[in-house]
Protein backbone atom coordinates (compact mmCIF):
# COMPACT_ATOMS: atom_id res chain seq x y z
CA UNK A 1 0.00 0.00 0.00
CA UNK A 2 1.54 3.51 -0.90
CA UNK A 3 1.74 5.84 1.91
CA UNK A 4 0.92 9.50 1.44
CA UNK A 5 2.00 11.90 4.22
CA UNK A 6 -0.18 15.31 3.94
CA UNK A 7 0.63 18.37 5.32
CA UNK A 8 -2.09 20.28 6.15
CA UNK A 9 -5.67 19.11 8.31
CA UNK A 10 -7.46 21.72 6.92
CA UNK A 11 -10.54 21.43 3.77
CA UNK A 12 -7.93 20.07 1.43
CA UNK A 13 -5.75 18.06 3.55
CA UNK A 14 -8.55 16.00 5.54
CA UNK A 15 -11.10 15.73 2.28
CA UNK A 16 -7.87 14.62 0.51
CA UNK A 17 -6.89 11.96 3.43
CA UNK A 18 -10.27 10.86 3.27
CA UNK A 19 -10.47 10.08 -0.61
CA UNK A 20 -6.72 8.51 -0.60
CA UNK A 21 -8.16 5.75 1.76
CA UNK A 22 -11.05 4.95 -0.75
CA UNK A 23 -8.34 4.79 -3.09
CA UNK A 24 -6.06 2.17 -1.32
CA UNK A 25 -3.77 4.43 -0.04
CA UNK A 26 -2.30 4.46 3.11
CA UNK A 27 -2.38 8.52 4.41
CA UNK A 28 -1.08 10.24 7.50
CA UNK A 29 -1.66 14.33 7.86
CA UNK A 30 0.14 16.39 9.82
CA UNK A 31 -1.21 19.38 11.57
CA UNK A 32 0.32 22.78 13.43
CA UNK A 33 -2.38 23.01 15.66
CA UNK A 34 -2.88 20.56 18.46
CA UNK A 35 -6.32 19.43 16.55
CA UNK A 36 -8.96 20.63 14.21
CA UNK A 37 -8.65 24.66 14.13
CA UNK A 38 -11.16 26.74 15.08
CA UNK A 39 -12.59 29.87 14.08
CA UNK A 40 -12.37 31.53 10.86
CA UNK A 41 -15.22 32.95 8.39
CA UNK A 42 -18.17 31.32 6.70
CA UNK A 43 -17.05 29.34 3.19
CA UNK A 44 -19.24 28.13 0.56
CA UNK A 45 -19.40 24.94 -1.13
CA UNK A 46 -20.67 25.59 -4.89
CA UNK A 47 -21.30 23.73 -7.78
CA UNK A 48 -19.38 20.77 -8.79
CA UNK A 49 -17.27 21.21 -5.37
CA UNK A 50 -21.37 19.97 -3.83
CA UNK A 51 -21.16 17.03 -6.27
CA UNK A 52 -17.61 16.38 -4.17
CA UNK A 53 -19.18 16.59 -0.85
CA UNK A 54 -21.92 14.33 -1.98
CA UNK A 55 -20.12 11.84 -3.72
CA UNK A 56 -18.27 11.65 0.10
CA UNK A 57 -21.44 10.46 1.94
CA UNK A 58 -21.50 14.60 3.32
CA UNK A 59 -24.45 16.18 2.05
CA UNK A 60 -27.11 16.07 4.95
CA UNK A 61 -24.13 17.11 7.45
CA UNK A 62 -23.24 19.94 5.49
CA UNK A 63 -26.52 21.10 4.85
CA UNK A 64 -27.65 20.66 8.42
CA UNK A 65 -25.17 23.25 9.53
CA UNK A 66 -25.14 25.77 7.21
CA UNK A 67 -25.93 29.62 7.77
CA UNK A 68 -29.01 30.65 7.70
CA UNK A 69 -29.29 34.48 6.67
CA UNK A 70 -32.33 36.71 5.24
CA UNK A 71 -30.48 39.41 3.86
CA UNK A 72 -28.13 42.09 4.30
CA UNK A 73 -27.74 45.68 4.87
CA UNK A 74 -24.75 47.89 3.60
CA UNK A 75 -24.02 51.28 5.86
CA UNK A 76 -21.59 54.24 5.24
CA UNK A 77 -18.90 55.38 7.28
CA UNK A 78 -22.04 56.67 9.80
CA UNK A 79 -23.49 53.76 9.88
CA UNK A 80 -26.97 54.79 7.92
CA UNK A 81 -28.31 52.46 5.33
CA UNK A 82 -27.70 52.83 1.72
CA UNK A 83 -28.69 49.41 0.57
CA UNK A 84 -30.57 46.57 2.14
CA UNK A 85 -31.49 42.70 -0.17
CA UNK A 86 -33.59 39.80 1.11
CA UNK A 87 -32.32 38.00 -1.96
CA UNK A 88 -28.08 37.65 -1.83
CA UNK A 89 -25.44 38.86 0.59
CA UNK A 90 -21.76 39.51 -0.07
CA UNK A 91 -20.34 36.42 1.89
CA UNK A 92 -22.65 33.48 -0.02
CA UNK A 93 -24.62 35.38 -3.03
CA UNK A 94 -28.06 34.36 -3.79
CA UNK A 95 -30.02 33.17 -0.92
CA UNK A 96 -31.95 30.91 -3.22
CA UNK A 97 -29.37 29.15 -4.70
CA UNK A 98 -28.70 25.24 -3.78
CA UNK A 99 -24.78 26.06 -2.96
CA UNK A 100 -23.76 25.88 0.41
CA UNK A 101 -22.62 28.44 3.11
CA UNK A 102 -21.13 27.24 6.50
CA UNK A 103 -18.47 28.21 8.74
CA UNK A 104 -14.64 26.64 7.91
CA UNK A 105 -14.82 24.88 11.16
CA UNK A 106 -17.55 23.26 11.00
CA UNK A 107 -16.51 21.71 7.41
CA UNK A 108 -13.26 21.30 8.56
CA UNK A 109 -15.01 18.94 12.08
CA UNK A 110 -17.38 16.77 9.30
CA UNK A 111 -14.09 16.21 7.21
CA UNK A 112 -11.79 15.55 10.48
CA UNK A 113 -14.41 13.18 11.60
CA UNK A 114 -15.20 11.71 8.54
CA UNK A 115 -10.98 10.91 7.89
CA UNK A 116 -10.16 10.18 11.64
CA UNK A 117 -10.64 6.31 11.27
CA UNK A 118 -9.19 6.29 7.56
CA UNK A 119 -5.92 8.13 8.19
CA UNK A 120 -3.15 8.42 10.49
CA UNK A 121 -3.27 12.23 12.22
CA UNK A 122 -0.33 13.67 13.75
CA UNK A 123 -1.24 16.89 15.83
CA UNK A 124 0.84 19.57 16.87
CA UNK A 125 3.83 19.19 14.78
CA UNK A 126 5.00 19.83 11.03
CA UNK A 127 7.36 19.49 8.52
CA UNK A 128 11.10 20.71 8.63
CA UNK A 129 12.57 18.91 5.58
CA UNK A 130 12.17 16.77 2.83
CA UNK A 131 14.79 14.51 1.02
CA UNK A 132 13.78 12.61 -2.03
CA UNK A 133 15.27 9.16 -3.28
CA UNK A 134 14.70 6.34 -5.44
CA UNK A 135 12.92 4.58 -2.21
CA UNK A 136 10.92 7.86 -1.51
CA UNK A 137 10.56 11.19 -0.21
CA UNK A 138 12.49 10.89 3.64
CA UNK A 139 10.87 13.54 5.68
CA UNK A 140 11.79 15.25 9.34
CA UNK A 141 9.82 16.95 11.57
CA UNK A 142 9.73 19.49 14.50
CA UNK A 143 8.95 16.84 16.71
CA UNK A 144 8.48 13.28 15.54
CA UNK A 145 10.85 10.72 14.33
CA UNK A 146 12.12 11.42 10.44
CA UNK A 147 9.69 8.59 8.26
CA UNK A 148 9.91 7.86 4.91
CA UNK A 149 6.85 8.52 2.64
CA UNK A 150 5.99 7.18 -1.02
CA UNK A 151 4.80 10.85 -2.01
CA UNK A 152 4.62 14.28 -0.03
CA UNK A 153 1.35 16.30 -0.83
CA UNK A 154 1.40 20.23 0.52
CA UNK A 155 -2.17 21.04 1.39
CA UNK A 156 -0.99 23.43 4.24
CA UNK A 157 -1.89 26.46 2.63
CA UNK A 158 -0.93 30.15 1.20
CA UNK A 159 2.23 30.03 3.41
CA UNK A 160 2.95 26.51 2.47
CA UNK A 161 5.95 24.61 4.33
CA UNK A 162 6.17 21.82 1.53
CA UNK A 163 5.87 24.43 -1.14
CA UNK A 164 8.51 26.08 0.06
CA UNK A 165 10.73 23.36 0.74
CA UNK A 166 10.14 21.69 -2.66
CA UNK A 167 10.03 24.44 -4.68
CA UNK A 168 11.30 27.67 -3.16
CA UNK A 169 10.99 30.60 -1.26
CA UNK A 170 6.98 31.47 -1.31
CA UNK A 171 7.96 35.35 -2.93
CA UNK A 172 8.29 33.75 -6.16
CA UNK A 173 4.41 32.36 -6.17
CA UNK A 174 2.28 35.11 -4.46
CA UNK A 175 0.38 37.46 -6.50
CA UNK A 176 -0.38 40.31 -3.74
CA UNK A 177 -4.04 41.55 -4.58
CA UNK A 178 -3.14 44.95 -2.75
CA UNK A 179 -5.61 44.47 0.00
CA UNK A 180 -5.42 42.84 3.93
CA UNK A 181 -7.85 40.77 5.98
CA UNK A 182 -8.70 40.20 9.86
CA UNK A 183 -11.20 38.29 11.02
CA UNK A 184 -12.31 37.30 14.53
CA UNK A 185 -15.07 36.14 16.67
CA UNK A 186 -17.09 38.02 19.20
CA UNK A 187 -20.16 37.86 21.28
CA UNK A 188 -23.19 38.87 19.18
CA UNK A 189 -23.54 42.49 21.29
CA UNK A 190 -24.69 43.93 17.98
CA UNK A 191 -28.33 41.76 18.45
CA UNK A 192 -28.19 40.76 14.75
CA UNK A 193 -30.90 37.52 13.86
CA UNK A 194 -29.89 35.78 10.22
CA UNK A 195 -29.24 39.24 9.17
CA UNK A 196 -25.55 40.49 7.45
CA UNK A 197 -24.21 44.25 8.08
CA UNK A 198 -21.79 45.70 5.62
CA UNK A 199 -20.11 49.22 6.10
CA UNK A 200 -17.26 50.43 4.10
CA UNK A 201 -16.09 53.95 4.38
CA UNK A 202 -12.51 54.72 1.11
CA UNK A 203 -10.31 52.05 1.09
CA UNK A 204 -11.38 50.37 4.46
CA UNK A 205 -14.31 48.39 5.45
CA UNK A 206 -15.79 45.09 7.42
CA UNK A 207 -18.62 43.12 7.18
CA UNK A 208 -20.38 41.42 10.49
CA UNK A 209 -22.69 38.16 10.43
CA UNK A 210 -24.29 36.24 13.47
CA UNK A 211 -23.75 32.41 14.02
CA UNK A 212 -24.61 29.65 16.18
CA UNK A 213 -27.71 30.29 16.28
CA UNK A 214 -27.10 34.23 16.37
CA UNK A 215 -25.31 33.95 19.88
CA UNK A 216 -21.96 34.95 18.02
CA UNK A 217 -20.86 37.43 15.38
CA UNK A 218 -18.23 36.65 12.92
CA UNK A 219 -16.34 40.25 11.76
CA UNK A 220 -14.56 40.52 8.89
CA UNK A 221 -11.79 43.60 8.39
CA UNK A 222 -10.88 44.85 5.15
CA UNK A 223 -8.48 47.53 3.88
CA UNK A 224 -6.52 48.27 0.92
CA UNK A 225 -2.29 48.13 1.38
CA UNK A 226 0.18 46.88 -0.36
CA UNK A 227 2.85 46.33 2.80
CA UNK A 228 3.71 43.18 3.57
CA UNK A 229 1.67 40.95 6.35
CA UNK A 230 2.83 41.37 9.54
CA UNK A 231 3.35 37.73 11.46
CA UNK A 232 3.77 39.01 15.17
CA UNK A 233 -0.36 38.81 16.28
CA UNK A 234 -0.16 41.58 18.63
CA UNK A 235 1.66 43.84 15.93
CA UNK A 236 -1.06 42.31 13.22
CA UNK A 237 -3.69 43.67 15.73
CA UNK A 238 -2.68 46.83 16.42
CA UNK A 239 -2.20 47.34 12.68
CA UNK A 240 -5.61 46.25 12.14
CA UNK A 241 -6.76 48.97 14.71
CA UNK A 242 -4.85 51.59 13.26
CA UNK A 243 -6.02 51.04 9.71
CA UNK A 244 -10.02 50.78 11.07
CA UNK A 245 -9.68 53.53 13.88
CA UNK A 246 -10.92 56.18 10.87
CA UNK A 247 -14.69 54.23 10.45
CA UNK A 248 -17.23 55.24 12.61
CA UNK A 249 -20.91 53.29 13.76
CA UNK A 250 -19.66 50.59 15.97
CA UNK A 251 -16.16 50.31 15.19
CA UNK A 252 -14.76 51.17 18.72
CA UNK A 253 -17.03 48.63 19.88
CA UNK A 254 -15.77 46.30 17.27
CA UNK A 255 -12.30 46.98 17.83
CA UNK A 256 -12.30 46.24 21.68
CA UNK A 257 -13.32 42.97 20.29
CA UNK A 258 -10.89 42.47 18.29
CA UNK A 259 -8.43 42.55 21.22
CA UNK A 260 -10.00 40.03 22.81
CA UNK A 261 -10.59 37.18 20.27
CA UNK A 262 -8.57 34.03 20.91
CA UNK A 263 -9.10 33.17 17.13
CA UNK A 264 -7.70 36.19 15.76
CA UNK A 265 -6.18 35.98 12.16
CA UNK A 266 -4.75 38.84 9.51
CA UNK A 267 -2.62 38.08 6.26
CA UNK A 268 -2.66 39.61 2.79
CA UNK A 269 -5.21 38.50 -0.27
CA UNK A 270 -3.10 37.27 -2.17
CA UNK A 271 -2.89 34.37 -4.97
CA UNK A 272 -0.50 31.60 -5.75
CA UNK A 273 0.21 31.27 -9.54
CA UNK A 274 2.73 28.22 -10.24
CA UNK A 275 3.72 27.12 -13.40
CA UNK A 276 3.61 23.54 -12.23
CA UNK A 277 2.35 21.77 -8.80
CA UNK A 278 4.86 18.75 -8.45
CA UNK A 279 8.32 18.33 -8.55
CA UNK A 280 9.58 14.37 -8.13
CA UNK A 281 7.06 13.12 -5.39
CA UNK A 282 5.96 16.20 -4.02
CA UNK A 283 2.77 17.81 -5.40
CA UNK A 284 0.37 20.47 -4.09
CA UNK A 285 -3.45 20.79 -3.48
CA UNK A 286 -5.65 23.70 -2.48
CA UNK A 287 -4.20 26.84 -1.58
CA UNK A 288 -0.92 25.50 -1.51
CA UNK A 289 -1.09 24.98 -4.82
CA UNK A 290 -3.73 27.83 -6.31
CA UNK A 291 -4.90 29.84 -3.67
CA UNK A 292 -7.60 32.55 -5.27
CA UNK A 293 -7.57 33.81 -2.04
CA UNK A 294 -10.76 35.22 -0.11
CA UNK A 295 -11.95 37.53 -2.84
CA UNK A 296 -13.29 34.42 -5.01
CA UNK A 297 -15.21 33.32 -2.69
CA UNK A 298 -14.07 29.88 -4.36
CA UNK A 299 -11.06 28.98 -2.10
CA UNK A 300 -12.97 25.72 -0.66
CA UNK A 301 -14.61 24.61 -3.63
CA UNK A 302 -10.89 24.70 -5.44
CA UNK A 303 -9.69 22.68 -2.87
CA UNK A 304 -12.38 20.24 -2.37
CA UNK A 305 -12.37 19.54 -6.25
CA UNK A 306 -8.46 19.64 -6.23
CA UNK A 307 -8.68 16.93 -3.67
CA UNK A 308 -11.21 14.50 -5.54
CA UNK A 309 -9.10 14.70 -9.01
CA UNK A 310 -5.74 13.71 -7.38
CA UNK A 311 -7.08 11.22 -5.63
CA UNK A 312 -9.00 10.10 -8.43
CA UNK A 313 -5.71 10.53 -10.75
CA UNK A 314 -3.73 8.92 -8.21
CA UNK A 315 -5.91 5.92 -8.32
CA UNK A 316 -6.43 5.34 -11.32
CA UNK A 317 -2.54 5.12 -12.38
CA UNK A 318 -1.97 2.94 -9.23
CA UNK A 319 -4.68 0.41 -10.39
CA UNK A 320 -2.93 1.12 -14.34
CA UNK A 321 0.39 0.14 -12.82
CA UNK A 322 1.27 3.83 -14.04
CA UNK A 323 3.73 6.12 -11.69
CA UNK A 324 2.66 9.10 -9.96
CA UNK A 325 4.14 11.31 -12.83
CA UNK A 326 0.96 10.62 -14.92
CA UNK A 327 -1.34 10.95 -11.86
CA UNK A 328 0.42 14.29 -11.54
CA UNK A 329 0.26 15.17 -15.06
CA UNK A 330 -3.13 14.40 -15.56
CA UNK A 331 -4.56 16.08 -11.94
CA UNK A 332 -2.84 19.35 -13.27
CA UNK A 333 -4.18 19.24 -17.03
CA UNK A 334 -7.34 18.66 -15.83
CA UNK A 335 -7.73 21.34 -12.98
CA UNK A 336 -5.67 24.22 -14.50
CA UNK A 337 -8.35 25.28 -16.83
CA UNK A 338 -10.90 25.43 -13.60
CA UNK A 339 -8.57 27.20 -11.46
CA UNK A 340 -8.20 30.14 -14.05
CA UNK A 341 -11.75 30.92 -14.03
CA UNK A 342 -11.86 30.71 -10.54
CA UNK A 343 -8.43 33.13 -9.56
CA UNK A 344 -10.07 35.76 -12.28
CA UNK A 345 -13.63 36.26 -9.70
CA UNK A 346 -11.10 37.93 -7.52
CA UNK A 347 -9.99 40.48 -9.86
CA UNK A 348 -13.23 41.10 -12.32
CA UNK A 349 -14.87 43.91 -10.12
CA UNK A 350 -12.06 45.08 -7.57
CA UNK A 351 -13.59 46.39 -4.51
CA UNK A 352 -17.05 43.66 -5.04
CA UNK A 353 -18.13 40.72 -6.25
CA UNK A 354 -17.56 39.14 -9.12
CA UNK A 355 -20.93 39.39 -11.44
CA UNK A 356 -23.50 36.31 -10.75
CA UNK A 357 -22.86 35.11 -14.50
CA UNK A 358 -19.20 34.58 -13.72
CA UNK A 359 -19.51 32.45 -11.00
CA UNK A 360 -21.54 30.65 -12.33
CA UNK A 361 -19.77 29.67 -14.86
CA UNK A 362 -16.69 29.24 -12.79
CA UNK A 363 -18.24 26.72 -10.37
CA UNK A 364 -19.09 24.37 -12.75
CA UNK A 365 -16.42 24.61 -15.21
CA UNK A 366 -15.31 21.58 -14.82
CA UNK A 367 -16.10 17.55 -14.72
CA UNK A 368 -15.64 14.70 -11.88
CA UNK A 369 -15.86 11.87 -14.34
CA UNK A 370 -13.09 11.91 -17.56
């Protein structure tokens, strides 16, 4: 049996772990975090990335815990409204369409549980350095014993350890989009009930949406720079401050929540553009690979359809008695094509949403079966 060590257990790592096993492989994932991470903003699952989550056995979990909003309102800088609809919002468009919206960490807990049984999980540690012979890819890590691996898959993101390792420093792949993002948790203390508030005020804005059954909010910071991300958290917050300090409406409010939220995150929208995602046994999946970053809105879908073709590709040569060069070459010349449509919904309209046409097209551009 071919083992598979995957580094990353977030969407793309644990769906990926998941449909190795039904392949015959033999995965193990390794995590940073001491288990399944928390927070982080509502995703959506659309199109052919649903025909993914069903073909998985996922559907009525998914859809059981999905948000649940009747509209939206957008403010100005004072906080008055300027434009309310009962029929799309700006995190999961139409509110009658059959895609899905639900928060990362709930899709990342159905995956995690669905995988826990099928793969080998190693919390709380990561990868340090990767060797590649004839026998296999010989791999160390922070913490564990070095192992040897048939193939290395990087599914650990837009700051990717394995890309970096196998193919070089990450400056030569990201594609800065010249704006930042924060988001956090916070008590709901704004009273919101299935209902999305939007205020942008220049080059600066946020957008606020209850969950768990409207008991939290989820906030979203924007704002347009082209610095570099800061990594230090309590220098990425107090930049975050600084660059929303000028709104107005609840924004102090907002911002003393912002100091307090354990699950805290900023970085850069940004996109990963690679002229090819293997080299030897290494190969790449999700963000890692073709981030589109947060502006697509199509970041999960990518990665849950990157995850089904390579294992599907992977499969298929192993049970052809083919090598994983033509499981790599054929994952990549089929999802190239569906990753360009997808990267361009984050530059068609900068500053909003790419037109309903697009993504529609985008979602589906692209088939499960060859």
């Amino acid at each position: 049996m071919h083992t598979v060590l995957i580094s990353g257990g977030g969407i793309a790592g644990t769906a990926l772990a998941h449909l190795l096993r039904r392949q015959g492989f033999a995965p193990t994932v390794v995590e940073l975090a001491p288990g399944p991470r928390r927070g982080g903003q509502a995703v959506d699952i659309r199109g052919v990335a649903l025909d993914v989550i069903g073909r998985m056995g996922l559907t009525e979990q998914v859809r059981a815990v999905r948000t649940r909003m009747r509209g939206m309102s957008v403010l100005d800088g004072d906080g008055a409204e300027v434009h309310r609809s009962t029929e799309a919002t700006f995190s999961s468009g139409r509110l009658d369409s059959e895609d899905v919206e639900l928060l990362r960490e709930d899709l990342v807990a159905i995956l995690a549980e669905r995988a826990a049984d099928e793969a080998e999980f190693i919390w709380g540690d990561a990868v340090t350095g990767l060797r590649e012979d004839e026998h296999g890819v010989h791999v160390t890590f922070q913490h564990a014993q070095p192992r040897t691996f048939d193939l290395v898959v990087g599914a650990d993101g837009l700051h990717s350890r394995v890309r970096r390792l196998a193919f070089g420093p990450e400056e030569q792949y990201l594609n800065h989009l010249g704006m930042h993002v924060a988001i956090f948790g916070a008590d709901n203390f704004l009273g919101l009930e299935d209902w999305q508030v939007w205020q942008r005020d220049g080059d600066a804005g946020y957008g606020i949406y209850p969950v768990r059954g409207n008991s939290e909010l989820r906030v979203t910071f924007g704002w347009a720079s082209e610095e570099p991300a800061v990594r230090d958290a309590d220098e990425a917050r107090a930049r975050v401050a600084e660059r929303m300090a000028a709104l107005r409406w609840e924004t102090p409010r907002l911002l003393e929540a912002l100091h307090r939220a354990p699950d805290f995150y900023a970085d850069e929208m940004a996109q990963v553009r690679m002229d090819r995602w293997s080299a030897g046994r290494a190969v790449l999946v999700g963000d890692a690979g073709y981030c589109a970053s947060p502006l697509s809105g199509q970041g999960t879908s990518l990665a849950l359809v990157g995850a089904h073709l390579l294992a599907d590709e992977l499969g298929r040569a192993a049970a052809a008695g083919e090598g994983h060069r033509a499981a790599f070459e054929r994952y990549e010349e089929r999802m190239r094509p569906f990753v360009a449509l997808n990267q361009a919904l984050a530059t068609e309209n900068p500053g909003g949403p790419a037109s309903e046409e697009s993504v529609e097209k985008a979602k589906n551009a692209i088939s499960l079966d060859r």
